[in-house]
Every structure is written in structure tokens, then in C-alpha cells.
C-alpha atoms as a PDB file:
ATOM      1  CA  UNK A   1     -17.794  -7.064  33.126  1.00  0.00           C
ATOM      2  CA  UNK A   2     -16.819  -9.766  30.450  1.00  0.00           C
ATOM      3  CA  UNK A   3     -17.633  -8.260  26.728  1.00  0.00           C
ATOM      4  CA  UNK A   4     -20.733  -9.616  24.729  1.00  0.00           C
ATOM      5  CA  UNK A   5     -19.151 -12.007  22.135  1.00  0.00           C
ATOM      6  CA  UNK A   6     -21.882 -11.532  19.907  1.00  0.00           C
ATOM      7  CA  UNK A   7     -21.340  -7.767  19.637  1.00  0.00           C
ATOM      8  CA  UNK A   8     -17.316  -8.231  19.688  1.00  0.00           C
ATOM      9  CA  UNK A   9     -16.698 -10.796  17.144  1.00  0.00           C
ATOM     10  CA  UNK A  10     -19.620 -11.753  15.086  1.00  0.00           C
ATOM     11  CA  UNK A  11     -20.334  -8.339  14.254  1.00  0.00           C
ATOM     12  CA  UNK A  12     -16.523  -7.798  13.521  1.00  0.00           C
ATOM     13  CA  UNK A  13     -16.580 -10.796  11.323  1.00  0.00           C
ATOM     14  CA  UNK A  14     -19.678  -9.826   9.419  1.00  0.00           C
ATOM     15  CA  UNK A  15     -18.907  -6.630   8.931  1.00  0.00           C
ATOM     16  CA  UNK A  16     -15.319  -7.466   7.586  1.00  0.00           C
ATOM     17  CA  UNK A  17     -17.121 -10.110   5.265  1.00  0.00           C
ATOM     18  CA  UNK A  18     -19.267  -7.501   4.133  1.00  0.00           C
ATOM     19  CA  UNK A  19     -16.370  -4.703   3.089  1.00  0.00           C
ATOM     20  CA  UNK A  20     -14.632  -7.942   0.869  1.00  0.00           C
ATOM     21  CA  UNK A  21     -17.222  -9.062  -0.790  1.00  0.00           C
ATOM     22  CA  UNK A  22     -17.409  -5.645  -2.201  1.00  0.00           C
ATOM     23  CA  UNK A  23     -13.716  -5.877  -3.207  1.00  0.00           C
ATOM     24  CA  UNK A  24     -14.766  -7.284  -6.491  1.00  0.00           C
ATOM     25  CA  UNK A  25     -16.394  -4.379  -7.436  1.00  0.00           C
ATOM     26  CA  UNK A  26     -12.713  -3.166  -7.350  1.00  0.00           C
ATOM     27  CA  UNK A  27     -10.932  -5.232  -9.763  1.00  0.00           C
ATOM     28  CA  UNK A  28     -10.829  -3.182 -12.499  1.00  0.00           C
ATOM     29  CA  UNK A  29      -8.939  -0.507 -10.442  1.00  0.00           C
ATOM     30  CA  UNK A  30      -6.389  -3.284  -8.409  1.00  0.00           C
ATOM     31  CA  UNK A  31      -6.103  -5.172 -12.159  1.00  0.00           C
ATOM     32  CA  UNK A  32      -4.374  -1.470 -13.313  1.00  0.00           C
ATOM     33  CA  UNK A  33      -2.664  -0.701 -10.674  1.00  0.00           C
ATOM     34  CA  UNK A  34      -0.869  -4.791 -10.627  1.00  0.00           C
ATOM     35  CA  UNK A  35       0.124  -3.983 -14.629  1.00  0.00           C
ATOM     36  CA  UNK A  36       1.383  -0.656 -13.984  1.00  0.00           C
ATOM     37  CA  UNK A  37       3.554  -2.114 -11.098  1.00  0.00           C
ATOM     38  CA  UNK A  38       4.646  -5.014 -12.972  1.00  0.00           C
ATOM     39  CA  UNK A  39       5.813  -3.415 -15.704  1.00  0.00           C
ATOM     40  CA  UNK A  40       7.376  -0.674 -13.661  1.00  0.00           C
ATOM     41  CA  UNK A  41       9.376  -3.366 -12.015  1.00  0.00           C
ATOM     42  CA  UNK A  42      10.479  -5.079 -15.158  1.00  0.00           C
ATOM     43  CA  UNK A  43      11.378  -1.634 -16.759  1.00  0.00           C
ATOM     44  CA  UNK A  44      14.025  -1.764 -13.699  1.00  0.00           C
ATOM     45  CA  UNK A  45      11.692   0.781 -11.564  1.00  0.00           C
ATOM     46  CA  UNK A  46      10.926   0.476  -7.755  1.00  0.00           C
ATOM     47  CA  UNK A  47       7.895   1.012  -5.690  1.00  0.00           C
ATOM     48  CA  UNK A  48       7.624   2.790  -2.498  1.00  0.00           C
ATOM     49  CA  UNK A  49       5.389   2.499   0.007  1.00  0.00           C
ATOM     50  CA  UNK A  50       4.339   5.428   2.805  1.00  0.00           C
ATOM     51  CA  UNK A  51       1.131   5.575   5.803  1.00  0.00           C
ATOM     52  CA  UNK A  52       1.149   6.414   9.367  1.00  0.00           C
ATOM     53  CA  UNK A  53       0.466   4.421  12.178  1.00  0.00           C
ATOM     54  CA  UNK A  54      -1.360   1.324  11.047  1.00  0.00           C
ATOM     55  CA  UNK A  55      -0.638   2.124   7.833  1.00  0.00           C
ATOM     56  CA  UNK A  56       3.375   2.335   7.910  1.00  0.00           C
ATOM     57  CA  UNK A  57       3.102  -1.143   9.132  1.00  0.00           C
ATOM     58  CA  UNK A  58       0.853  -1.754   5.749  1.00  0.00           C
ATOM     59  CA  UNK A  59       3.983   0.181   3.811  1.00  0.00           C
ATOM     60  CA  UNK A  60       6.712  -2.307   5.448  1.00  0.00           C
ATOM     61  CA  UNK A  61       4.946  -5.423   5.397  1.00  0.00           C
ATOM     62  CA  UNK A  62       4.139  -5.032   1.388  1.00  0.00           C
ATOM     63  CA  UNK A  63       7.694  -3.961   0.542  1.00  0.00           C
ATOM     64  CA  UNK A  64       8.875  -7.027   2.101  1.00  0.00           C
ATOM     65  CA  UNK A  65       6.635  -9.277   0.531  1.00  0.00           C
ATOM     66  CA  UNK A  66       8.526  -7.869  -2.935  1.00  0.00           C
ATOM     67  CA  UNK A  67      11.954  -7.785  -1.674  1.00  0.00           C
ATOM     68  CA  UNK A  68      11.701 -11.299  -0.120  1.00  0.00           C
ATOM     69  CA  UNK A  69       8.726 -13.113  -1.461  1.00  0.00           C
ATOM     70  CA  UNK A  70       5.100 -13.324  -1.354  1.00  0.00           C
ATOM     71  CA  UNK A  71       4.466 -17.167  -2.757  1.00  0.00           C
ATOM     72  CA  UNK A  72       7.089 -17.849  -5.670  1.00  0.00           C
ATOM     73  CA  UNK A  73      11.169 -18.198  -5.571  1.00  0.00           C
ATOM     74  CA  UNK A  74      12.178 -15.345  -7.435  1.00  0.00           C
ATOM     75  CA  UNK A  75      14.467 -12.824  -7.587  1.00  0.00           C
ATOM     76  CA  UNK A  76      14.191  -9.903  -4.950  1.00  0.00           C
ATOM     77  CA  UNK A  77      12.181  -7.335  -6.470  1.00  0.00           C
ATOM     78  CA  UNK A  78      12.798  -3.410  -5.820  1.00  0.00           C
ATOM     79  CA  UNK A  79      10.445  -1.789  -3.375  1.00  0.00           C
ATOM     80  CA  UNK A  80      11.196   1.069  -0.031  1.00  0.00           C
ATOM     81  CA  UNK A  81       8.640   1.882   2.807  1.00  0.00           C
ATOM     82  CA  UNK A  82       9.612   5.007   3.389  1.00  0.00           C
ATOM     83  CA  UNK A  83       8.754   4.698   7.090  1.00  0.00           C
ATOM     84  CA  UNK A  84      11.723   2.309   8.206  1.00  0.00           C
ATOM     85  CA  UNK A  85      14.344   4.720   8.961  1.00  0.00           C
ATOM     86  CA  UNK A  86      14.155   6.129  12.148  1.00  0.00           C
ATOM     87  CA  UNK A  87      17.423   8.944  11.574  1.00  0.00           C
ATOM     88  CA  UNK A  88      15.728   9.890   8.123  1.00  0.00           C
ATOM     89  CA  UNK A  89      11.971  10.165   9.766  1.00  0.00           C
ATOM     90  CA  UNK A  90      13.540  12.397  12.780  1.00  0.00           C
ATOM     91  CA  UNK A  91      15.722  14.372  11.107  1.00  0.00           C
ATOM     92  CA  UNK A  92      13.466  15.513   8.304  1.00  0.00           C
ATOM     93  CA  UNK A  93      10.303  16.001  10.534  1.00  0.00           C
ATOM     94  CA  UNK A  94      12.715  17.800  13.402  1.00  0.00           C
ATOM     95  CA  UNK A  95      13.944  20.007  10.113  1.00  0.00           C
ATOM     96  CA  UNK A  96      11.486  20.588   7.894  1.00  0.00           C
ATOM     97  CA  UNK A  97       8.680  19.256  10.417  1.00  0.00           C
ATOM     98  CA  UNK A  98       6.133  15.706  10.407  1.00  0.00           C
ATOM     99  CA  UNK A  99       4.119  16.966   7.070  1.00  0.00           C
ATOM    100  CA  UNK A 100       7.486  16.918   5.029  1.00  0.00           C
ATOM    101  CA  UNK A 101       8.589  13.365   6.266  1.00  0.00           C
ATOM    102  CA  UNK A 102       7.769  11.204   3.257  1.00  0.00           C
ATOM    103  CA  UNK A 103       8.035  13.929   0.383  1.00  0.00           C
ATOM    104  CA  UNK A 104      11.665  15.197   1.359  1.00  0.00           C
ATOM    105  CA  UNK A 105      11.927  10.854   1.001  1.00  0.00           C
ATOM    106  CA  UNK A 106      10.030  11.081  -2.615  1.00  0.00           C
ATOM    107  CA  UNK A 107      12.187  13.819  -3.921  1.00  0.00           C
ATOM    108  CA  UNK A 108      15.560  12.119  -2.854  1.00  0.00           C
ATOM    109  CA  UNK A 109      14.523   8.503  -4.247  1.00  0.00           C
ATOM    110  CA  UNK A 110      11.450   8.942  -6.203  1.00  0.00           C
ATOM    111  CA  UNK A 111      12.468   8.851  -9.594  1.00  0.00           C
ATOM    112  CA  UNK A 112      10.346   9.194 -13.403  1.00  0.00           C
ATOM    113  CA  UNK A 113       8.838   5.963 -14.049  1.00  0.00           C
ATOM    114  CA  UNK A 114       8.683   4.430 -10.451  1.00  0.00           C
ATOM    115  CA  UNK A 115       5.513   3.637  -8.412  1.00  0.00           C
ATOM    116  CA  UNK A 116       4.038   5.310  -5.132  1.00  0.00           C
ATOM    117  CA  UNK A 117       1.631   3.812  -2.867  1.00  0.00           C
ATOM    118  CA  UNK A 118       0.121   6.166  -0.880  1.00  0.00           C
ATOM    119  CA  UNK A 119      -1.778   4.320   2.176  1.00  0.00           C
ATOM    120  CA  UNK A 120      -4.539   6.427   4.370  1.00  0.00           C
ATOM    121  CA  UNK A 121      -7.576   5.079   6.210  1.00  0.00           C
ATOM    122  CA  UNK A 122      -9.096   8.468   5.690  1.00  0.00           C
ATOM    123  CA  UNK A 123      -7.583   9.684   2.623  1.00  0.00           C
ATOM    124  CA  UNK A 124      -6.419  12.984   4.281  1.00  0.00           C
ATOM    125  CA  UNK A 125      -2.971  12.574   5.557  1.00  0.00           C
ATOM    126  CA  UNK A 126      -1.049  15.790   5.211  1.00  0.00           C
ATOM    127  CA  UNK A 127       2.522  13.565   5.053  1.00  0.00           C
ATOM    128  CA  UNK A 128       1.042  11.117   2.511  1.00  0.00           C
ATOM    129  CA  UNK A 129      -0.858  14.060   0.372  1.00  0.00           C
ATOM    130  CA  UNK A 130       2.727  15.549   0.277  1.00  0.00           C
ATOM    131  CA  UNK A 131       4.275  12.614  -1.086  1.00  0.00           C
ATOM    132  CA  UNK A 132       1.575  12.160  -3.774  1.00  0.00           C
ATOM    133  CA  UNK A 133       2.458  15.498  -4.794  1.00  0.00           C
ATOM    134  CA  UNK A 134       6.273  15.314  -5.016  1.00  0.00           C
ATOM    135  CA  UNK A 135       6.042  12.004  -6.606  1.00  0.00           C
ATOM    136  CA  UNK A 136       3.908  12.980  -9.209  1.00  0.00           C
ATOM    137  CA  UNK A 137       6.313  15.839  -9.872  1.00  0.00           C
ATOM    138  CA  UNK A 138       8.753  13.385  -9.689  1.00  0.00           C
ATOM    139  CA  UNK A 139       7.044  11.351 -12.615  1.00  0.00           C
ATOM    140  CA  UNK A 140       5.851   8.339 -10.673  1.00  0.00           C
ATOM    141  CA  UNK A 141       2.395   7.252 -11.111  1.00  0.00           C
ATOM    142  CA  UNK A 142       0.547   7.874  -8.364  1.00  0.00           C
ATOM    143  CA  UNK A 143      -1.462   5.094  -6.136  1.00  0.00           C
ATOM    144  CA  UNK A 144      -3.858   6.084  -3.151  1.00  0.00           C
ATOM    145  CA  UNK A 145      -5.027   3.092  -0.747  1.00  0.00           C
ATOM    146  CA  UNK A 146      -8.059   5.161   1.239  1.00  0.00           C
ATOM    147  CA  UNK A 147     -11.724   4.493   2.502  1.00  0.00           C
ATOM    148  CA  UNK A 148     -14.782   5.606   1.651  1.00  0.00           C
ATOM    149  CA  UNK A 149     -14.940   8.632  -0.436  1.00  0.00           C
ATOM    150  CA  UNK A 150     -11.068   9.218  -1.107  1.00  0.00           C
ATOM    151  CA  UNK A 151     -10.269  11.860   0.811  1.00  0.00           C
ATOM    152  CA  UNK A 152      -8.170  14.304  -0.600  1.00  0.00           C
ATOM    153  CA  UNK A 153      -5.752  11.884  -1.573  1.00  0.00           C
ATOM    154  CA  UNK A 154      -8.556  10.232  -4.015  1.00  0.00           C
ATOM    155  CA  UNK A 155      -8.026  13.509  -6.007  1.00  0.00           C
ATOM    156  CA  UNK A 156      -4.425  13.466  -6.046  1.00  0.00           C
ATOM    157  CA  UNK A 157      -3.475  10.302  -7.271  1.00  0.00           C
ATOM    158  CA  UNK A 158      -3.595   8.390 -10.893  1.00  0.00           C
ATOM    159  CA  UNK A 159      -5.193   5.367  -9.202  1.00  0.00           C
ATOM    160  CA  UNK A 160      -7.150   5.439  -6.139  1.00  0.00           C
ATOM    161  CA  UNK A 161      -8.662   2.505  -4.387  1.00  0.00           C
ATOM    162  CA  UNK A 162     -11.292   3.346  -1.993  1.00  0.00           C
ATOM    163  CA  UNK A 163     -12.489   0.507   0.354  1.00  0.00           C
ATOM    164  CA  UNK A 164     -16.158   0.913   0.512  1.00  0.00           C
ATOM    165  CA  UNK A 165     -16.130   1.455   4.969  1.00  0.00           C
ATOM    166  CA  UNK A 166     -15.417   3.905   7.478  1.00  0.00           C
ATOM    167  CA  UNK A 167     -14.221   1.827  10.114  1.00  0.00           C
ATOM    168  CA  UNK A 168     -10.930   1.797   9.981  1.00  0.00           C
ATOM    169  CA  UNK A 169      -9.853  -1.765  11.041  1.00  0.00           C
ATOM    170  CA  UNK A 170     -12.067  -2.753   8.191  1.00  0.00           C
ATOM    171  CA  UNK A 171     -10.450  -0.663   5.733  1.00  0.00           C
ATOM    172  CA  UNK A 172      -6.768  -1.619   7.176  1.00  0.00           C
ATOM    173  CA  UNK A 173      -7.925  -5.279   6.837  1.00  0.00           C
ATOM    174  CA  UNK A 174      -8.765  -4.480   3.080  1.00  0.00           C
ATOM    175  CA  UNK A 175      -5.785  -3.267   2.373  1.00  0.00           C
ATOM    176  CA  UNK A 176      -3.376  -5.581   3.486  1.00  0.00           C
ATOM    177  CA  UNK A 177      -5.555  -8.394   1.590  1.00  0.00           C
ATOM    178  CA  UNK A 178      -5.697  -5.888  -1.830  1.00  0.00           C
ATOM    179  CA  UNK A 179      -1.684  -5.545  -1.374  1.00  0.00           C
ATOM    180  CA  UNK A 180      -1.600  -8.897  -1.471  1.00  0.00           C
ATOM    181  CA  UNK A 181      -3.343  -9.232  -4.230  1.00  0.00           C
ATOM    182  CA  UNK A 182      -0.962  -7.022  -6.363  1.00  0.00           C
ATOM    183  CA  UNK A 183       1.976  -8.659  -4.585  1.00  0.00           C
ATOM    184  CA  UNK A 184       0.456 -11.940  -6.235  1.00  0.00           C
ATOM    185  CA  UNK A 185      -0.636 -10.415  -9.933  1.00  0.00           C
ATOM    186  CA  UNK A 186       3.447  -9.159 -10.036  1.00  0.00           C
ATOM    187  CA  UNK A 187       4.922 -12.456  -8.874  1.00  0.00           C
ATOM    188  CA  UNK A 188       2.932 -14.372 -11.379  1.00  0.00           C
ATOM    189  CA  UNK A 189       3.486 -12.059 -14.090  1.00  0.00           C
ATOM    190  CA  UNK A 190       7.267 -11.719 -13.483  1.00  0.00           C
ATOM    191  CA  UNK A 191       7.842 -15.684 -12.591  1.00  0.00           C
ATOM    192  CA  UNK A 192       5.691 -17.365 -15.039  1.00  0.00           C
ATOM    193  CA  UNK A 193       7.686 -20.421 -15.037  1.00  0.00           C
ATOM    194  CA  UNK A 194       7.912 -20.690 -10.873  1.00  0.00           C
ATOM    195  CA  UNK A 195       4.507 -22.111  -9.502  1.00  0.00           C
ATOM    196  CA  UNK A 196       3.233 -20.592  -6.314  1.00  0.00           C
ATOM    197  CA  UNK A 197       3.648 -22.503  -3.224  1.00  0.00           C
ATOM    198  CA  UNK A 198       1.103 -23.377  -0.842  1.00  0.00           C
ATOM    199  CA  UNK A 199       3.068 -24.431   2.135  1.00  0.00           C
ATOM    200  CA  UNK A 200       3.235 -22.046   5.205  1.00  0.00           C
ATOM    201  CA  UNK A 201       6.726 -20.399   5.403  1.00  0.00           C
ATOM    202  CA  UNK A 202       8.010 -19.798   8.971  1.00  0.00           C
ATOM    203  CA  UNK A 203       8.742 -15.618   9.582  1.00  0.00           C
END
């Protein structure tokens, strides 16, 4: 039985035009976050970047948009997804077990002054809650990249941006468009004198 394309897409479309719009409700909250990674970055500090499933994707693709580029020629800027390496994630969650993964990460890289970007759809991660904690022990300011609500991670973090849905996709599609946005604030603030490009680069 072929799908109902009505039901399928237009309702996907308008109710992922619906959770942006309400994005600029959260400008104040993206606008701190960009300055306090900006100037994090030109103090000579990193951000790191940790999520499961969907959101480990989230954590690679936005730390490569800093080390390579997002729209400027720049230098390559310093940011980790702790979900990349594959003897670091088995070893640690075979030792210590899955909830430790990212925080044993934090506590050997994480250092005062450096940025963590916490990214769950719900907000109640046990891996990513872990690695708010450490980092903020760590003295890192905290970021939390959740849905509706906050979860638990809403209360652990210095920043938290909620995207106002429940449905996941919609919230994964927010983030990736609000990481772009910050990607874009630190480019412009860093390269001042190298205009963003428009053309489409090949990856």
C-alpha cells in the first residue's frame, strides 16, 4: 500500500516550518552561547561535542565544520566529537561501562576555560548528563542542545537550548540548523576580513 503523501511530507514539512519559526524566540540564548564560543576559541580553548545515535552524527558534523570550514577560508579552529574513536568508546564503556563513555573523555581533554556541547533529543542521556557534570568540574561552560522541557540536562548546564517539539526528527533538524548558526556567528567574528562564500563546496 503506497503511503499518503499528504500525511508523509506536507505534514513533515509544516511541522518542521513550524519548530523554526520558533527558533527566533531563541536568539538570545544561541547569541550567548556563539560569544562564549568565540571567545573561548580565540583565548586558544577548544570545544567538544558529545550525543548518541543521531546526535553523535550532530557532534561530528559540527566539529568539522570548525576544524575545516563552515563558509569562510580561515584557519582550522579547535573542536573534538568525542564520539569518533571507536578504541576510546569500547574500551571505556567495556571498563567503566556505556554511561562513563564521554565523561572518562571530558576528564582526560576537558580542560578550564573550554566549551561542551552536550546534544540530547530528550535531554536525559545518562552518557551526556555525565559529561555535563565532569566538564563543569572541569571548568568548561556547559551547553545542552535538548527538546522540549530540558530534560535533566536543561538543569545541568550554563546554557541550554530547548527546541520547542517532541518529535525528534524535528528537534534533530533544529539542531543541526542552530549549530550552524554558531558555526557562522564564530567564523564571522574570528575572520572579519574573509567574506563568506556562497558557492556550494563539493564533500
Amino acid at each position: 500500500m503506497k503511503p499518503d503523501s499528504t500525511s508523509i511530507f506536507s505534514h513533515a514539512i509544516a511541522e518542521h516550518l513550524s519548530v523554526i519559526e520558533q527558533l527566533r524566540g531563541q536568539q538570545p540564548i544561541l547569541e550567548r552561547i556563539a560569544e562564549v564560543m568565540t571567545n573561548a576559541i580565540l583565548a586558544g580553548k577548544k570545544v567538544l561535542w558529545c550525543g548518541n545515535g543521531g546526535s553523535a552524527a550532530d557532534s561530528q558534523h559540527l566539529a568539522a565544520e570548525l576544524v575545516g570550514r563552515f563558509r569562510r577560508e580561515r584557519r582550522g579552529l579547535p573542536s573534538i566529537a568525542l564520539t569518533t574513536d571507536t578504541s576510546v568508546l569500547t574500551s571505556i564503556g567495556n571498563d567503566y561501562g556505556y554511561e562513563q563513555v564521554f565523561s572518562r573523555q571530558v576528564e582526560a581533554l576537558c580542560r578550564e576555560g573550554d566549551v561542551l556541547v552536550g546534544i540530547s533529543t530528550s535531554g536525559n542521556s545518562g552518557n551526556v548528563c555525565a559529561a555535563l557534570k565532569a566538564a563543569r568540574h572541569s571548568g568548561a561552560f556547559t551547553v545542552a542542545f535538548t527538546g522540549t522541557g530540558g530534560g535533566i540536562m536543561a538543569g545541568l548546564a550554563d546554557a541550554a537550548l530547548c527546541i520547542p517539539a517532541r518529535n525528534t526528527a524535528r528537534i534533530q533538524e533544529a539542531h543541526i540548523l542552530c549549530g550552524h548558526m554558531l558555526c557562522d556567528w564564530i567564523e564571522a567574528s574570528i575572520c572579519e576580513n574573509y567574506p563568506a562564500k556562497e558557492e556550494v563546496v563539493s564533500r
